[in-house]
Protein backbone atom coordinates (compact mmCIF):
# COMPACT_ATOMS: atom_id res chain seq x y z
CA UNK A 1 236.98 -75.74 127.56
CA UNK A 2 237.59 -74.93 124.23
CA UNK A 3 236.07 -71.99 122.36
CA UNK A 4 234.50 -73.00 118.50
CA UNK A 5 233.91 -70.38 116.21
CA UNK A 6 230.47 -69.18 115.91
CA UNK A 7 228.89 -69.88 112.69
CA UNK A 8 227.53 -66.58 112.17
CA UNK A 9 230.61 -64.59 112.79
CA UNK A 10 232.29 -63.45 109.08
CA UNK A 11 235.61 -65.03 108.29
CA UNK A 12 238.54 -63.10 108.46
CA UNK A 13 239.40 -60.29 105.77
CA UNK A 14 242.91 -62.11 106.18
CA UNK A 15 243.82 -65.02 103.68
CA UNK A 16 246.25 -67.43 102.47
CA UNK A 17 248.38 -66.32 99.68
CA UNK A 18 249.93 -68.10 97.41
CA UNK A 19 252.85 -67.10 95.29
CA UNK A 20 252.40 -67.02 91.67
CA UNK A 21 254.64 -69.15 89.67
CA UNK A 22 256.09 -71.18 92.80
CA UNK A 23 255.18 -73.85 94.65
CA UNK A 24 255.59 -71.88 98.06
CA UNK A 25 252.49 -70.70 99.84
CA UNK A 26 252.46 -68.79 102.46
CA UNK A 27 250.53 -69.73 105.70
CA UNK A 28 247.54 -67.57 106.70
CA UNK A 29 247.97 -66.00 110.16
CA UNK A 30 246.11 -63.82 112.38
CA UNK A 31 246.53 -61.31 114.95
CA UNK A 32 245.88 -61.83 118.29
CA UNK A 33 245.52 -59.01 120.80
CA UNK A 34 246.02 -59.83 124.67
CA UNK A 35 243.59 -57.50 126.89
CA UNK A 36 246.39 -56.99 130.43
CA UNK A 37 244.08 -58.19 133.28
CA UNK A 38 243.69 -56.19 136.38
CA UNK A 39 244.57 -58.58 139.76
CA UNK A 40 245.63 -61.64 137.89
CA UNK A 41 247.76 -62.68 135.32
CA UNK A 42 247.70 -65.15 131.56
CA UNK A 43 250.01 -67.30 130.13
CA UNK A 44 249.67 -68.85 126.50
CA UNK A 45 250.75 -71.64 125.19
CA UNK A 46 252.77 -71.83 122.68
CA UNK A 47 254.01 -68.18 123.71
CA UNK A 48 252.22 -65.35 121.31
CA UNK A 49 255.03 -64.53 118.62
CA UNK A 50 256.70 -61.45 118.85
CA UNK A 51 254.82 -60.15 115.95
CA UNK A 52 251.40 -60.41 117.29
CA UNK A 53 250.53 -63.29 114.85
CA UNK A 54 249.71 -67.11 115.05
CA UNK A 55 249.04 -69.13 112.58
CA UNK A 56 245.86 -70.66 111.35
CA UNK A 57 244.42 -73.41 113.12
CA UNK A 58 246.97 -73.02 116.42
CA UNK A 59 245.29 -74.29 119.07
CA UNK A 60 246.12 -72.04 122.51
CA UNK A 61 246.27 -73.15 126.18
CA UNK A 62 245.34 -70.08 128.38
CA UNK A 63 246.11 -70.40 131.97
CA UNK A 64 244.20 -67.48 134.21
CA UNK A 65 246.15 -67.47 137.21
CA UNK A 66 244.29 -65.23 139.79
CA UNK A 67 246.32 -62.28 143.00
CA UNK A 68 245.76 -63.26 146.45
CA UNK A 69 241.86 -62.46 147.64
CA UNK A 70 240.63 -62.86 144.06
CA UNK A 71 239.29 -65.37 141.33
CA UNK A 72 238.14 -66.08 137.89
CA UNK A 73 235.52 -64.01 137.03
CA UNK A 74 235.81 -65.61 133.61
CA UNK A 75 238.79 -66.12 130.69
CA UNK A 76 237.76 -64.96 127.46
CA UNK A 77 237.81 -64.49 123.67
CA UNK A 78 236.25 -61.73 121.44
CA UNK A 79 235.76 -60.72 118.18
CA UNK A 80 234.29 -57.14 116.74
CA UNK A 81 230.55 -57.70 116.81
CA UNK A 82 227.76 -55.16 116.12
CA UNK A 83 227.35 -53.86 118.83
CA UNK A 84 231.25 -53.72 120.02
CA UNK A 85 233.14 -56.85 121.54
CA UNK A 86 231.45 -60.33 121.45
CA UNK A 87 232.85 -62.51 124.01
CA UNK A 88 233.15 -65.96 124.74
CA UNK A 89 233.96 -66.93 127.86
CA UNK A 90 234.81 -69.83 130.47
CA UNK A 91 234.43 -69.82 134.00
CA UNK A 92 237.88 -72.34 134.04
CA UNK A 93 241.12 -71.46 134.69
CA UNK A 94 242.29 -73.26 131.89
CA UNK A 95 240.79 -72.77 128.19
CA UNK A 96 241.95 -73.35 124.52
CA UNK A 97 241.29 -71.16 122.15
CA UNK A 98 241.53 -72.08 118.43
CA UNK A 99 243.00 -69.37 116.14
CA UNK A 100 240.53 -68.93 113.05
CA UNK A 101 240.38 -65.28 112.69
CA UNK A 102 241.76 -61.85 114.50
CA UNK A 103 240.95 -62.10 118.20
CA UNK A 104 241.43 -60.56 121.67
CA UNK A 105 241.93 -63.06 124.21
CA UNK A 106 241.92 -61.96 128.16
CA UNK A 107 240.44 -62.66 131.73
CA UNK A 108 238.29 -61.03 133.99
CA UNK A 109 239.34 -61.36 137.74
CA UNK A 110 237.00 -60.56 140.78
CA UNK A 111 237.15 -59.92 144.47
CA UNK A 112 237.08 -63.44 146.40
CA UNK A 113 234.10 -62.09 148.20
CA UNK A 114 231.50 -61.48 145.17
CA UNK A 115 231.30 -65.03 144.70
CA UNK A 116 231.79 -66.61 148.50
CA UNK A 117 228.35 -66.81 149.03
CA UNK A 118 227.53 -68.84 146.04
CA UNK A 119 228.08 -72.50 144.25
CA UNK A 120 227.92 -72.18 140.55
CA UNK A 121 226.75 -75.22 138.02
CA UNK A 122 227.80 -74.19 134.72
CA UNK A 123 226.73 -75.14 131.12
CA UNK A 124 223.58 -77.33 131.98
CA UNK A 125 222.55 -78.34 128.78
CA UNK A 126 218.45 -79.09 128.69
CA UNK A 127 217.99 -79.61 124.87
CA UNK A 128 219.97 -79.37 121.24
CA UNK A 129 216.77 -78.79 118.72
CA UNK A 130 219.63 -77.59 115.69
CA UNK A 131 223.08 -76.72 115.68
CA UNK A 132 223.57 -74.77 119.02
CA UNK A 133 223.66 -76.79 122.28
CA UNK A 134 221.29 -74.83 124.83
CA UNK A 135 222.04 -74.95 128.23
CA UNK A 136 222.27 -72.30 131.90
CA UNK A 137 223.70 -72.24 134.33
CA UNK A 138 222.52 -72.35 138.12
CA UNK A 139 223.75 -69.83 141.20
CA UNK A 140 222.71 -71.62 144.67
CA UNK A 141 223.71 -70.03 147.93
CA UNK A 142 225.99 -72.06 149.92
CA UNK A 143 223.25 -74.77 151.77
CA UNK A 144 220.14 -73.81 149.48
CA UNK A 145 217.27 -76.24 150.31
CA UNK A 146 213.83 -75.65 148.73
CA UNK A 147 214.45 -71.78 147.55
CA UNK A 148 212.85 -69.71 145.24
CA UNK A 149 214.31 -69.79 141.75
CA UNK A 150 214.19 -66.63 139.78
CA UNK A 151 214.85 -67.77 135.99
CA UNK A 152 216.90 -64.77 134.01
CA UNK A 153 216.94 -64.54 130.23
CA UNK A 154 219.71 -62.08 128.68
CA UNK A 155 219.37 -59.87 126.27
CA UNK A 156 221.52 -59.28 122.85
CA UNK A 157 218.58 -58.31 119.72
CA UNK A 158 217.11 -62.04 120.06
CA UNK A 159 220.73 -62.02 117.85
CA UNK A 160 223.67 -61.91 120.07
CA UNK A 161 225.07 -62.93 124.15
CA UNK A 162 224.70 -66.39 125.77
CA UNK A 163 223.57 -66.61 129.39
CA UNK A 164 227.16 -65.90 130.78
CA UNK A 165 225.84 -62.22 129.97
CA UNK A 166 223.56 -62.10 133.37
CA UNK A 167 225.79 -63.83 135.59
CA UNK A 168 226.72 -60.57 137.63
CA UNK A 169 222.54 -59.91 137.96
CA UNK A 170 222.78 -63.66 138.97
CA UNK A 171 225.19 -63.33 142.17
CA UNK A 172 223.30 -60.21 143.58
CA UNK A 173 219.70 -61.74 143.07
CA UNK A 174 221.49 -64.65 145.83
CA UNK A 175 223.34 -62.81 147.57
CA UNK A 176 221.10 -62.83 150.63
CA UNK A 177 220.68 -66.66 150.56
CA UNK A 178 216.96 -66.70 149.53
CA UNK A 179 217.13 -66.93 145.90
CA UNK A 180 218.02 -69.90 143.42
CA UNK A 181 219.04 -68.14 139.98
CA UNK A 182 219.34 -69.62 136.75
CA UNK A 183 220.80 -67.97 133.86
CA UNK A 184 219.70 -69.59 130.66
CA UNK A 185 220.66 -69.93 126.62
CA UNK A 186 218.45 -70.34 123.23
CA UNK A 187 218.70 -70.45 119.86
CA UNK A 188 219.45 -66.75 117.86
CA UNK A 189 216.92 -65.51 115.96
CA UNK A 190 217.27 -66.87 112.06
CA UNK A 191 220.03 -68.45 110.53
CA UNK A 192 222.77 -67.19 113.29
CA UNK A 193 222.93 -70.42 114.64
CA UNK A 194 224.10 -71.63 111.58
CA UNK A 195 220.82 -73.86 110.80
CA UNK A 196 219.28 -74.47 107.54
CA UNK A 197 215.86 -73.52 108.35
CA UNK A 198 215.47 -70.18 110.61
CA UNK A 199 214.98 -69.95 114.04
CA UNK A 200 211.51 -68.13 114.26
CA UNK A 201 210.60 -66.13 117.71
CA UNK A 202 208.20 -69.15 118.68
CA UNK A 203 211.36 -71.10 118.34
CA UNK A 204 212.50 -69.16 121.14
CA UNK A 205 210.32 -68.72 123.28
CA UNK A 206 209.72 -72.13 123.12
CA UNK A 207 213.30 -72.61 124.26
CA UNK A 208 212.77 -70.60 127.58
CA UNK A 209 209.51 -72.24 127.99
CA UNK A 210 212.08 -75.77 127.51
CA UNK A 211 214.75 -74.28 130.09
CA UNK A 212 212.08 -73.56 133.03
CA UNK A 213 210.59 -77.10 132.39
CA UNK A 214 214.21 -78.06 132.54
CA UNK A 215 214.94 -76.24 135.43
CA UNK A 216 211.97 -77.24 137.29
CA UNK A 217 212.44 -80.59 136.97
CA UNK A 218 215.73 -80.71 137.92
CA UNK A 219 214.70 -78.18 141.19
CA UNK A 220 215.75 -80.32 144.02
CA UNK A 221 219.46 -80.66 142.61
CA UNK A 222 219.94 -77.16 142.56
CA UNK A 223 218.63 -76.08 146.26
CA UNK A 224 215.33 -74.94 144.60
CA UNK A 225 211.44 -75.21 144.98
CA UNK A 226 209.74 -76.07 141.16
CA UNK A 227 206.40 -74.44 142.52
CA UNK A 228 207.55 -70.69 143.25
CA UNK A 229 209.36 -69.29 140.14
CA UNK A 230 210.29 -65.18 139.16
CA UNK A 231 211.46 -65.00 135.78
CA UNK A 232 213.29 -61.96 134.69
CA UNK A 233 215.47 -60.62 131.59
CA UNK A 234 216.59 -57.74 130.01
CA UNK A 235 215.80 -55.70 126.71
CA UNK A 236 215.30 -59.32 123.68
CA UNK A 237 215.17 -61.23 127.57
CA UNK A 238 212.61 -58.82 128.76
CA UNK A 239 210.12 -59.49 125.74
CA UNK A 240 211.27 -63.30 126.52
CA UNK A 241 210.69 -62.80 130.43
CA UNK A 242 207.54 -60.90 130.34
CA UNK A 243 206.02 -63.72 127.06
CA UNK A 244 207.33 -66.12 130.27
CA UNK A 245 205.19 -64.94 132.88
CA UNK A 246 202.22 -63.53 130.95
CA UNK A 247 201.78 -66.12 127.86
CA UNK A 248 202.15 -69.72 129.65
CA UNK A 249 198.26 -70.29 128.19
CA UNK A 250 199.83 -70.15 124.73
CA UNK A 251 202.24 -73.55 125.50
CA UNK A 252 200.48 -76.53 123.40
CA UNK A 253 201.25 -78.83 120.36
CA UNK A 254 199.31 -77.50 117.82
CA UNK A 255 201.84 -75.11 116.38
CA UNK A 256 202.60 -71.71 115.62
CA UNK A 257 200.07 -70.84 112.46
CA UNK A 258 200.29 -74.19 110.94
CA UNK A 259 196.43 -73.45 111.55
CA UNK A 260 194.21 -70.60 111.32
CA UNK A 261 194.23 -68.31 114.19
CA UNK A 262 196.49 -71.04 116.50
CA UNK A 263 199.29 -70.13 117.97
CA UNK A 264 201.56 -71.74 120.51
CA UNK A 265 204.48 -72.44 121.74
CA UNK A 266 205.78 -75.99 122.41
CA UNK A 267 209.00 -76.37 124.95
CA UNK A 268 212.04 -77.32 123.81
CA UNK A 269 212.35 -79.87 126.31
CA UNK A 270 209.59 -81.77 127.82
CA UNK A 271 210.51 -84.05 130.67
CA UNK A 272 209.97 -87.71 130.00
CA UNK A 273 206.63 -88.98 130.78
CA UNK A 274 204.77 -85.55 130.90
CA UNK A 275 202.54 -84.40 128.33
CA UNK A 276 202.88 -80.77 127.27
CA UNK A 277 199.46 -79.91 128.65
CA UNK A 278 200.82 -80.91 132.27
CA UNK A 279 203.95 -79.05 131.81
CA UNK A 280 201.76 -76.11 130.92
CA UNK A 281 199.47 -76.51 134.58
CA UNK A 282 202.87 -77.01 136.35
CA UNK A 283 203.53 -73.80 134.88
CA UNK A 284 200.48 -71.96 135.63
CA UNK A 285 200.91 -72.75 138.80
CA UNK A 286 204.93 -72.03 139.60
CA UNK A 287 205.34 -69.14 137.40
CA UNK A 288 204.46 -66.16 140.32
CA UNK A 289 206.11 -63.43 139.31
CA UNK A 290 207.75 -61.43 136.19
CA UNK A 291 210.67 -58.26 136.41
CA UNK A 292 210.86 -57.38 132.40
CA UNK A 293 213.57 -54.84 132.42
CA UNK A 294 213.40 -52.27 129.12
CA UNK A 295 211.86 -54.86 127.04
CA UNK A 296 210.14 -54.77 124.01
CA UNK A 297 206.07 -55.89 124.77
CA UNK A 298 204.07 -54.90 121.93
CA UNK A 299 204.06 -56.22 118.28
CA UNK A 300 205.49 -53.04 116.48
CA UNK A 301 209.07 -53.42 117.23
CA UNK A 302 208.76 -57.64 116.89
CA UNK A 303 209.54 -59.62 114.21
CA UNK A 304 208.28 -63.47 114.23
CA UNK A 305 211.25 -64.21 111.89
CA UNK A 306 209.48 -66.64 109.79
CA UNK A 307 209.42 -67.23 106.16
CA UNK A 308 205.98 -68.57 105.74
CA UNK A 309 204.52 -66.81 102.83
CA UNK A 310 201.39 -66.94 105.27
CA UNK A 311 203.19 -64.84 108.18
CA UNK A 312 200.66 -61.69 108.93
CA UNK A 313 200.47 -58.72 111.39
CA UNK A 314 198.70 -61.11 113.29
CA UNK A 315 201.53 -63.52 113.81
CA UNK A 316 203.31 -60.20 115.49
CA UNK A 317 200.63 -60.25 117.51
CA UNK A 318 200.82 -63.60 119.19
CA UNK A 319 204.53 -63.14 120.16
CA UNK A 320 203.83 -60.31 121.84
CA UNK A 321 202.91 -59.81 125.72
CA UNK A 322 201.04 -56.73 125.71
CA UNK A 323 198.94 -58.70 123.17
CA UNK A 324 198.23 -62.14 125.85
CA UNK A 325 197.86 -60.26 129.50
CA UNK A 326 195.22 -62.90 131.58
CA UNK A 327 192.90 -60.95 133.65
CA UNK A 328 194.13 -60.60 137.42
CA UNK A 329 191.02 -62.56 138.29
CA UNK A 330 191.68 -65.53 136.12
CA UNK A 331 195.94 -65.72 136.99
CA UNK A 332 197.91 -62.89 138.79
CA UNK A 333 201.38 -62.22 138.08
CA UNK A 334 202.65 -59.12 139.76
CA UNK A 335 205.56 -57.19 137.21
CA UNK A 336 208.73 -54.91 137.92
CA UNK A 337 209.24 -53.51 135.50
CA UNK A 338 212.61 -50.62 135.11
CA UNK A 339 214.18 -48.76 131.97
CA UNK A 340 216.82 -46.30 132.37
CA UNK A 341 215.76 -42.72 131.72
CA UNK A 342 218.75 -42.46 129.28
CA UNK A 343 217.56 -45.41 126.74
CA UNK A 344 217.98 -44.76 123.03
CA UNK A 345 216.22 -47.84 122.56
CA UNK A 346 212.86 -48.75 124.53
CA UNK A 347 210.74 -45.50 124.88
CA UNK A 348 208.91 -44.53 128.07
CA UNK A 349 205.71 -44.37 126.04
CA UNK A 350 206.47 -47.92 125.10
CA UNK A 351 206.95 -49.13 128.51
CA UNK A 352 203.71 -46.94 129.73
CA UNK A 353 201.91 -48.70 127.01
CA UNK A 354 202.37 -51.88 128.69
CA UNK A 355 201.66 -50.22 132.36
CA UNK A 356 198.51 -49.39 131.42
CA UNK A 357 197.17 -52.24 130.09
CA UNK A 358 198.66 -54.63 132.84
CA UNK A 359 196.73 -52.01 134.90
CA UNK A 360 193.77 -52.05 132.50
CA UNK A 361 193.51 -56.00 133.48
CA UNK A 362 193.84 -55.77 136.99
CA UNK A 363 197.31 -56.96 137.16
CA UNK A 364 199.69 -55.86 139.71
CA UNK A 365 202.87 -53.43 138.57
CA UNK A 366 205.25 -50.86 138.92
CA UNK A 367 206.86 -49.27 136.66
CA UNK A 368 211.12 -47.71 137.87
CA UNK A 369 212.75 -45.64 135.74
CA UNK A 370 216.49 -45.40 136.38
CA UNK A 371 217.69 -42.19 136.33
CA UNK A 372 220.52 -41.45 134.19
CA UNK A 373 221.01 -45.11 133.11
CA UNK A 374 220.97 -46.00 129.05
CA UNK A 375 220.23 -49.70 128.02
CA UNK A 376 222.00 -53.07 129.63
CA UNK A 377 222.73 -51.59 132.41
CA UNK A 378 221.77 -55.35 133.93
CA UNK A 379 224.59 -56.73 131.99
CA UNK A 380 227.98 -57.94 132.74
CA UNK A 381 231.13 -58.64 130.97
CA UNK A 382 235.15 -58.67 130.86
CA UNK A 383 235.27 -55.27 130.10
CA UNK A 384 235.82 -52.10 132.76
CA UNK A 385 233.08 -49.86 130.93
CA UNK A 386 230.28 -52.54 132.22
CA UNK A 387 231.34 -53.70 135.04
CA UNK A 388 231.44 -49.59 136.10
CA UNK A 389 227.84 -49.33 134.53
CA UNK A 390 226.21 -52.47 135.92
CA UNK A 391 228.20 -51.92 139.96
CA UNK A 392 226.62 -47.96 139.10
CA UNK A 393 223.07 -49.08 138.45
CA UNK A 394 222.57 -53.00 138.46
CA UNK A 395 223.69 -53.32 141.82
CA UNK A 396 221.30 -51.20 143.25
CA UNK A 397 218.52 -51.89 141.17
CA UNK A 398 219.20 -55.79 141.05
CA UNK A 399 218.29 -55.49 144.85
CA UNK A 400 215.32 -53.87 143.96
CA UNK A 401 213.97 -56.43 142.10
CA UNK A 402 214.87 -58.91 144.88
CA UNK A 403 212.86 -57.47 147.38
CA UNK A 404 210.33 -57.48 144.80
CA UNK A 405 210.42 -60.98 144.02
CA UNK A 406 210.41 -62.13 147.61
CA UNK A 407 207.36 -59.72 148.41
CA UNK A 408 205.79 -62.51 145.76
CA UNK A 409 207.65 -65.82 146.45
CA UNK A 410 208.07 -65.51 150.13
């Protein structure tokens, strides 16, 4: 698999130079870090120079080679992000990375058991609406036959991560055979992407509206059943999860303020020969259940990201769930909802906003707050630091949510 630069990620402060006054230039290099793996080992082709550097343009063969009673977790670049490392990341033990700028490159390595009780389908791809390919990726138990799916949607500011973010709350939500769980991609929020015109938040949520229809088309491959679907995400995928669950009404063709006081959400993908009003019933009628984890729900801390001179408060509004919950008497959804008691980010009062008016309509939740636990603690990556935080509180908590979930689905 080989690993493109983003189009949002700066270039390099590092650059050719040329020597004035002679025709000799010098070639532009970068340095390249190798993170040591723990219970498996890299090679790289050709060898890293002594001096740390490759040249621009080298293209790099990484072999993860994997100790006795593990695998590949994933192999891996990064580059410094906002937030700390970005990663991109292959679930192959063989990857090429091209050398454009400074980067880490490494592997993540896990015990043979984590995984043994799971077939993985990786990089699905259900629609390409600009530059970025979107795809999931699907985690059946071993034999799955007309199962549940529980749809995840990561996290990252609407601005950051791919779906290879939520593949550790992916293996525990199977791990007891019962689940099918899909973790699935969309477009970044503006120009991040690299596209000409922004990516608004109806954009989105379009996408994940795309993926499901995706997904539940495509149910039978996978060891699922299209009419009982969960969807869950965490803090930009718990807005994402709960708009899921609670705003399927909104899906139509009309648009997203291209007329007064409309708006809604088309999917990204639409299977052939369905109209968007049927994949909206189909909808109605799969989507059971929601577990928003320290999302954002009402339409202070949103942004629609659009540029229409038009955009209002009101357009804030329609993108947000605590703004579109249906009475329990006309659809119920039952929500989980958790935030860790530690989060700098999502407020109690926030999340007790939404409680009460999911209560206030007669809607089914309960509201977890993790003790200790700051944000992501539902995400997973290379790195020790979240693996410790996510096997400290996602672990537990991720089995919370499936007992949740099959209270609904089963």
């Amino acid at each position: 698999m080989v690993f493109s630069n983003c189009n949002m990620l700066a270039r390099s402060l590092f650059s050719s130079l040329l020597i004035t006054g002679s025709a000799v230039s010098v070639a532009e290099t970068f340095v390249v870090a190798v993170d040591p793996p723990d219970h498996g080992r890299l090679t790289l082709q050709p060898p890293l120079p002594a001096d740390g550097r490759y040249t621009a343009g080298t293209e790099v063969t990484v072999t993860a080679t994997p100790d006795p009673g593990y695998v590949l977790d994933s192999g891996y670049y990064s580059v410094p992000f906002r937030w700390g490392p970005m990663y991109f990341e292959a679930m192959t033990g063989e990857f090429t990375v091209t050398i454009d700028r400074d980067k880490h490159i490494g592997a993540s390595f896990i015990p043979t058991e984590d995984v043994a009780h799971v077939d993985v389908i990786q990089d699905v791809v259900y629609a390409k609406p600009g530059v970025k390919t979107l795809k999931y990726d699907v985690f059946s138990p071993k034999g799955a036959a007309g199962l549940p799916i529980i749809i995840i949607v990561h996290g990252g500011g609407w601005a950051a991560n791919d779906e290879n973010i939520m593949r550790g709350l992916a293996r525990e939500l199977t791990r007891d055979g019962r689940f099918v769980a899909v973790s699935i991609d969309y477009r970044w929020a503006g120009k991040l992407d690299g596209d000409a015109q922004p990516n608004t938040m109806a954009d989105i949520i379009g996408d994940v509206f795309g993926a499901i229809a995706h997904v539940m088309e495509h149910a039978a491959e996978y060891g699922g059943d299209p009419t009982r679907i969960g969807v869950t995400g965490d803090s930009a995928g718990g807005h994402l999860s709960a708009a899921a669950s609670l705003m399927i009404e909104q899906i139509g063709e009309r648009g997203f303020g291209r007329l007064p006081g409309v708006f809604e959400f088309r999917p990204t993908y639409v299977p052939a020969g369905k109209t968007v009003a049927q994949v909206r019933a189909e909808m109605l009628d799969a989507i059971k259940a929601a577990a928003p984890s320290y999302g954002v729900f009402g339409p202070a801390l949103l942004n629609h990201y659009s540029e229409d001179p038009a955009a209002t408060d009101t357009w804030k509004q329609a993108i947000a769930p605590l703004s579109h919950i249906p009475p329990a008497t006309v659809r119920e959804v039952p929500q989980y909802l958790t935030r860790g008691t530690e989060d700098p980010l999502i407020s109690d009062s926030a999340v007790a906003e939404f409680v009460a008016a999911l209560v206030k309509a007669g809607q089914p939740v309960e509201y977890v707050q993790v003790g200790g636990a700051s944000h992501a603690f539902f995400d997973w990556k290379p790195d020790a630091t979240t693996k410790a935080t996510f096997a400290r509180y996602g672990v537990y908590y991720a089995n919370e949510m499936r007992a949740f979930f099959a209270s609904i689905l089963y």
